[in-house]
PDB file of N, CA and C in Angstrom:
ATOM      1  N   UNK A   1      70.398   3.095-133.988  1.00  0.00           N
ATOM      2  CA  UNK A   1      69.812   3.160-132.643  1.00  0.00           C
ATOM      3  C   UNK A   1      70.625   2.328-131.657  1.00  0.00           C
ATOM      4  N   UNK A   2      72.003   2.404-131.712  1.00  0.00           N
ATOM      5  CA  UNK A   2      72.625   1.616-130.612  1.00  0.00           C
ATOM      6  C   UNK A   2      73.080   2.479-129.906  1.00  0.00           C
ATOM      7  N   UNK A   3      73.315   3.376-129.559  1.00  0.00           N
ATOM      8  CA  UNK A   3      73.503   4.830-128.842  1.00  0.00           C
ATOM      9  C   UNK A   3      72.471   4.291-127.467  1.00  0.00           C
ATOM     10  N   UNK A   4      72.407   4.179-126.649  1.00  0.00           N
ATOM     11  CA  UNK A   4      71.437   4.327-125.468  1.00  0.00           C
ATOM     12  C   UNK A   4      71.927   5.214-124.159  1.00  0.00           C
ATOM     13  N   UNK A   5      73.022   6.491-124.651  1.00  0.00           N
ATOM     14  CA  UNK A   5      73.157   7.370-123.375  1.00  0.00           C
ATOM     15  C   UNK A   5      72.273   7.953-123.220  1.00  0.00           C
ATOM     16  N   UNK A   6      71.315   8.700-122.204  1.00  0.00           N
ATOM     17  CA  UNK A   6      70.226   9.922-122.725  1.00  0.00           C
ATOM     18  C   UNK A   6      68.963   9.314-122.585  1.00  0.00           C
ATOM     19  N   UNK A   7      69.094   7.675-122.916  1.00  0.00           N
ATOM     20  CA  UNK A   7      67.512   6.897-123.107  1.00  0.00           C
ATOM     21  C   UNK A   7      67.256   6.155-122.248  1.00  0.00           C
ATOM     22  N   UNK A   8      65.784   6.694-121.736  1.00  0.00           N
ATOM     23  CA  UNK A   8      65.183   5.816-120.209  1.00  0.00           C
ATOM     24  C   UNK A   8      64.289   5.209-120.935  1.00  0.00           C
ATOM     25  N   UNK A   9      64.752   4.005-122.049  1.00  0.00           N
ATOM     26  CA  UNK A   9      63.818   3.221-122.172  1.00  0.00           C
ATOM     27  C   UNK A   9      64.557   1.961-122.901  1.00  0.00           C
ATOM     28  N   UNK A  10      63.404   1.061-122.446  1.00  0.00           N
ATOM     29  CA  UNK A  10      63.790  -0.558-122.791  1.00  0.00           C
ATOM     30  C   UNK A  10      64.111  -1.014-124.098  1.00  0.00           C
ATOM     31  N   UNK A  11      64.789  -1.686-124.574  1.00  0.00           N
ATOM     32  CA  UNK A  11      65.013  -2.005-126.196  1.00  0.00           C
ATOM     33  C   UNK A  11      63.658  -2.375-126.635  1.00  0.00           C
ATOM     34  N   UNK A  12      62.886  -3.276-126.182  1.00  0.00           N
ATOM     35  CA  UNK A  12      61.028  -3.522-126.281  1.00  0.00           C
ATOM     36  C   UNK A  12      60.514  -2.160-126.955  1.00  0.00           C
ATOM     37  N   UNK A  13      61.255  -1.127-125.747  1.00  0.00           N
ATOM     38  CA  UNK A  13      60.223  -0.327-126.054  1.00  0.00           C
ATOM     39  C   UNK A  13      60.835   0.614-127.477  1.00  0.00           C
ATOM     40  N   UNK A  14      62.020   0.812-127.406  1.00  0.00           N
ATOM     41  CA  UNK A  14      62.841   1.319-128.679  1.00  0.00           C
ATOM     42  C   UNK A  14      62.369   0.831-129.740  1.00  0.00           C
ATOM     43  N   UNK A  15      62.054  -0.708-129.795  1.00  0.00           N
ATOM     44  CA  UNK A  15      61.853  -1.445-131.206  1.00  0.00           C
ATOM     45  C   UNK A  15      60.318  -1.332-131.507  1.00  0.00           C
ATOM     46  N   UNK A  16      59.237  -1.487-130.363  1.00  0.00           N
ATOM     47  CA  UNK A  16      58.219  -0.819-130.393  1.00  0.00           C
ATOM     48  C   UNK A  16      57.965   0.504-131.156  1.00  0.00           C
ATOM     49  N   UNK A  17      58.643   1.837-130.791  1.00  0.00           N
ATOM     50  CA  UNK A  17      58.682   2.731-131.361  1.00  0.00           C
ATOM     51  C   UNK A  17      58.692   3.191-132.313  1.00  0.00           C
ATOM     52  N   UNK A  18      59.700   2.348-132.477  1.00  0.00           N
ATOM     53  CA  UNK A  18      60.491   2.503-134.302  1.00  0.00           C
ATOM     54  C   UNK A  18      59.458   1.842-135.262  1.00  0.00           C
ATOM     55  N   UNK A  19      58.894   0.552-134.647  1.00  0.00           N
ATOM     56  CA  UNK A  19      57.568  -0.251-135.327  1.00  0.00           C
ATOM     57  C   UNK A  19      56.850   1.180-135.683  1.00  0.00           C
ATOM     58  N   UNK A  20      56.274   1.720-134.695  1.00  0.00           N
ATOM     59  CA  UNK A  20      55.102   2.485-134.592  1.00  0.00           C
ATOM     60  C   UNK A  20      55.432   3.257-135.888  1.00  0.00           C
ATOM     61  N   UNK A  21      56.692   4.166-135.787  1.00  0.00           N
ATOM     62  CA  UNK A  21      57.105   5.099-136.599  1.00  0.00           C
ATOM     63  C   UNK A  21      56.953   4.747-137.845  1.00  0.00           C
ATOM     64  N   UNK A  22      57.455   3.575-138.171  1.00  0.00           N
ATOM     65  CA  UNK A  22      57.760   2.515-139.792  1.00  0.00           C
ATOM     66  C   UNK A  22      55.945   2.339-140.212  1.00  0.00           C
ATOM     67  N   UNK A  23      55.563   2.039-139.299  1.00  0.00           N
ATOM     68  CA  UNK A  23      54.112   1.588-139.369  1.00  0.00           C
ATOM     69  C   UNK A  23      53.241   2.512-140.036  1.00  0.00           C
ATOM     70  N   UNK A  24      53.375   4.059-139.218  1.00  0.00           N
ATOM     71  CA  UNK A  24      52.658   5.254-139.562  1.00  0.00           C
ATOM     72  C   UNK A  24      53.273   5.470-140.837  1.00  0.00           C
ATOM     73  N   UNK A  25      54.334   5.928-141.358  1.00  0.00           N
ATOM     74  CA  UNK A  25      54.953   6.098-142.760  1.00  0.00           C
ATOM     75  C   UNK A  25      54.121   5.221-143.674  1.00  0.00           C
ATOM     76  N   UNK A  26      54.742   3.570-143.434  1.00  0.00           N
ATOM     77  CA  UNK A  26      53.716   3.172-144.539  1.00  0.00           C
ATOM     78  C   UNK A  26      52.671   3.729-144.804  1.00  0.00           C
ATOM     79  N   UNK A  27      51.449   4.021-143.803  1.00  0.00           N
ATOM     80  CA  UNK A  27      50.517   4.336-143.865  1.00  0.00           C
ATOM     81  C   UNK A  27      50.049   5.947-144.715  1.00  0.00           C
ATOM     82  N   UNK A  28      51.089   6.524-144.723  1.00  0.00           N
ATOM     83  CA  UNK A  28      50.903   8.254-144.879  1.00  0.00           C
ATOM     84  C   UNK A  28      51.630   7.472-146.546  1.00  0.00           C
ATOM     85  N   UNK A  29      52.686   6.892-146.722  1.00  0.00           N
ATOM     86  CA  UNK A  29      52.933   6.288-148.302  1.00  0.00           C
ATOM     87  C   UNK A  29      51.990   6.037-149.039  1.00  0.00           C
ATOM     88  N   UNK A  30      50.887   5.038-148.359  1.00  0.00           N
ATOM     89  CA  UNK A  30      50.416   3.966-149.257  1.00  0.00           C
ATOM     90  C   UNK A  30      51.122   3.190-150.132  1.00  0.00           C
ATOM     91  N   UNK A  31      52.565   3.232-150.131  1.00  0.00           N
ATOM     92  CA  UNK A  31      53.041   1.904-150.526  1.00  0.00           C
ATOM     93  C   UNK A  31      52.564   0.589-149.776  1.00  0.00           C
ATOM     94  N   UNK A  32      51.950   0.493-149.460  1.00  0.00           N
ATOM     95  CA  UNK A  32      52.005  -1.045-148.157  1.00  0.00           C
ATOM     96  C   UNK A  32      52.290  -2.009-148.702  1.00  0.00           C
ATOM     97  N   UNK A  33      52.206  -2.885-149.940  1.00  0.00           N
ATOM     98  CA  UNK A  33      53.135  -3.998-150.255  1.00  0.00           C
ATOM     99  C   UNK A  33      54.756  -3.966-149.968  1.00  0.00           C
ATOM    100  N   UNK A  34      55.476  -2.902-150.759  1.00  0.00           N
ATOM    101  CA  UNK A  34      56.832  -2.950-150.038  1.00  0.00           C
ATOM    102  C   UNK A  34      57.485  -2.764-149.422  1.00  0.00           C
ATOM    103  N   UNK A  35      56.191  -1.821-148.439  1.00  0.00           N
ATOM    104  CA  UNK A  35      56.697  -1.488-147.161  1.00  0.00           C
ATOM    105  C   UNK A  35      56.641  -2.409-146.269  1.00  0.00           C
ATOM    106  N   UNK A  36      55.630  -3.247-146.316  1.00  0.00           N
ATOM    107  CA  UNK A  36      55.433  -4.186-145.423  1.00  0.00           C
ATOM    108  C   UNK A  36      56.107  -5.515-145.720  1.00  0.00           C
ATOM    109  N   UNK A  37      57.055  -5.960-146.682  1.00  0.00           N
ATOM    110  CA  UNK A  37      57.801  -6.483-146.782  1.00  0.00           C
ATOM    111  C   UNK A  37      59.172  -6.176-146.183  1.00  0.00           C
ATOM    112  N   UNK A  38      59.270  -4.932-145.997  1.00  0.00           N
ATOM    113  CA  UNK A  38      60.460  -4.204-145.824  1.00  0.00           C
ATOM    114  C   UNK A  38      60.651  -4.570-143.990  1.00  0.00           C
ATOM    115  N   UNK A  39      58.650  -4.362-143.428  1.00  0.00           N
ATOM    116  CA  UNK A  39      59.103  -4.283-142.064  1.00  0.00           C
ATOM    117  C   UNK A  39      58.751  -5.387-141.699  1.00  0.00           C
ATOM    118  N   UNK A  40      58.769  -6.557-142.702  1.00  0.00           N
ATOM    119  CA  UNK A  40      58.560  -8.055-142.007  1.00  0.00           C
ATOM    120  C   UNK A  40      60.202  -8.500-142.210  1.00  0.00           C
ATOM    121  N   UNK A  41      60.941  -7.837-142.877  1.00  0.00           N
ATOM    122  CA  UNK A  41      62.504  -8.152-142.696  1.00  0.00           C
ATOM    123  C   UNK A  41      63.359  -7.807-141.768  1.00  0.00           C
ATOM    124  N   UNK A  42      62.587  -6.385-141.241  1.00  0.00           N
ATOM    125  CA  UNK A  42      62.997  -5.899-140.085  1.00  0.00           C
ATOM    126  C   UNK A  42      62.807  -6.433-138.724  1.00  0.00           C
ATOM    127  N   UNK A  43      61.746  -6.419-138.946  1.00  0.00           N
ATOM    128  CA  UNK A  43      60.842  -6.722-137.494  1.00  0.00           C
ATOM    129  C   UNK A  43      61.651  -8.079-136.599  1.00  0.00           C
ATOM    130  N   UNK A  44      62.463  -8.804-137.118  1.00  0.00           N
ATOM    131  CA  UNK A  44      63.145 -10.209-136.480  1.00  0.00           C
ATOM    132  C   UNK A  44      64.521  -9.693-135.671  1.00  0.00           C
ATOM    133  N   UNK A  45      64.929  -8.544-136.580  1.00  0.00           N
ATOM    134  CA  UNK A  45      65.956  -8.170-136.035  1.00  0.00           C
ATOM    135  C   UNK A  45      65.870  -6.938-134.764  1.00  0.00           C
ATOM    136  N   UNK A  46      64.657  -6.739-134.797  1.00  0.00           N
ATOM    137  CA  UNK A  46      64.115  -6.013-134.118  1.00  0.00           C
ATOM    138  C   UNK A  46      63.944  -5.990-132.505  1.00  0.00           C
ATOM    139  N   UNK A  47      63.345  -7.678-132.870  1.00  0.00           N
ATOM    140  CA  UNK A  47      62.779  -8.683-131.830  1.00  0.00           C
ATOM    141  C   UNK A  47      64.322  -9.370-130.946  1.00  0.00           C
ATOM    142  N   UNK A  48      65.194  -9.296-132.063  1.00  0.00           N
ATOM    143  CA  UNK A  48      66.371 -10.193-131.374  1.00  0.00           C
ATOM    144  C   UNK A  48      67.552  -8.820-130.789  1.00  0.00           C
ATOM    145  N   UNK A  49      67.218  -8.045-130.948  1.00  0.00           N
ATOM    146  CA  UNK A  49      67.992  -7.025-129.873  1.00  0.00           C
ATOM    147  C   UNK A  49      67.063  -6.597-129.288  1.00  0.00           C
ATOM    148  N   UNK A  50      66.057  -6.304-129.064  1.00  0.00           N
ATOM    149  CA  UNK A  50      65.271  -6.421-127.342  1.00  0.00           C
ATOM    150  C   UNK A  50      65.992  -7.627-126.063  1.00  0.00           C
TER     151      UNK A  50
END
């Protein structure tokens, strides 16, 4: 997701998104232990390119 030609939107809102997206998957998985490990590793790097 470093591509931003085409995109009228904020990195907030990009990393937002992608949360949302990661979020719903777990959810449709039911893995949630390693998923949610997966997006507490993510989520910093997430936060620091906004």
């Amino acid at each position: 997701m470093t591509k931003s030609d085409g995109l009228a939107v904020s990195p907030q809102q990009a990393a937002n998104g992608i949360k949302h997206e990661v979020t719903e998957g777990i959810q449709r998985l039911h893995h949630g232990e390693k998923y949610s490990q997966l997006l507490n590793t993510l989520e910093p790097s997430a936060k620091q390119a906004a």
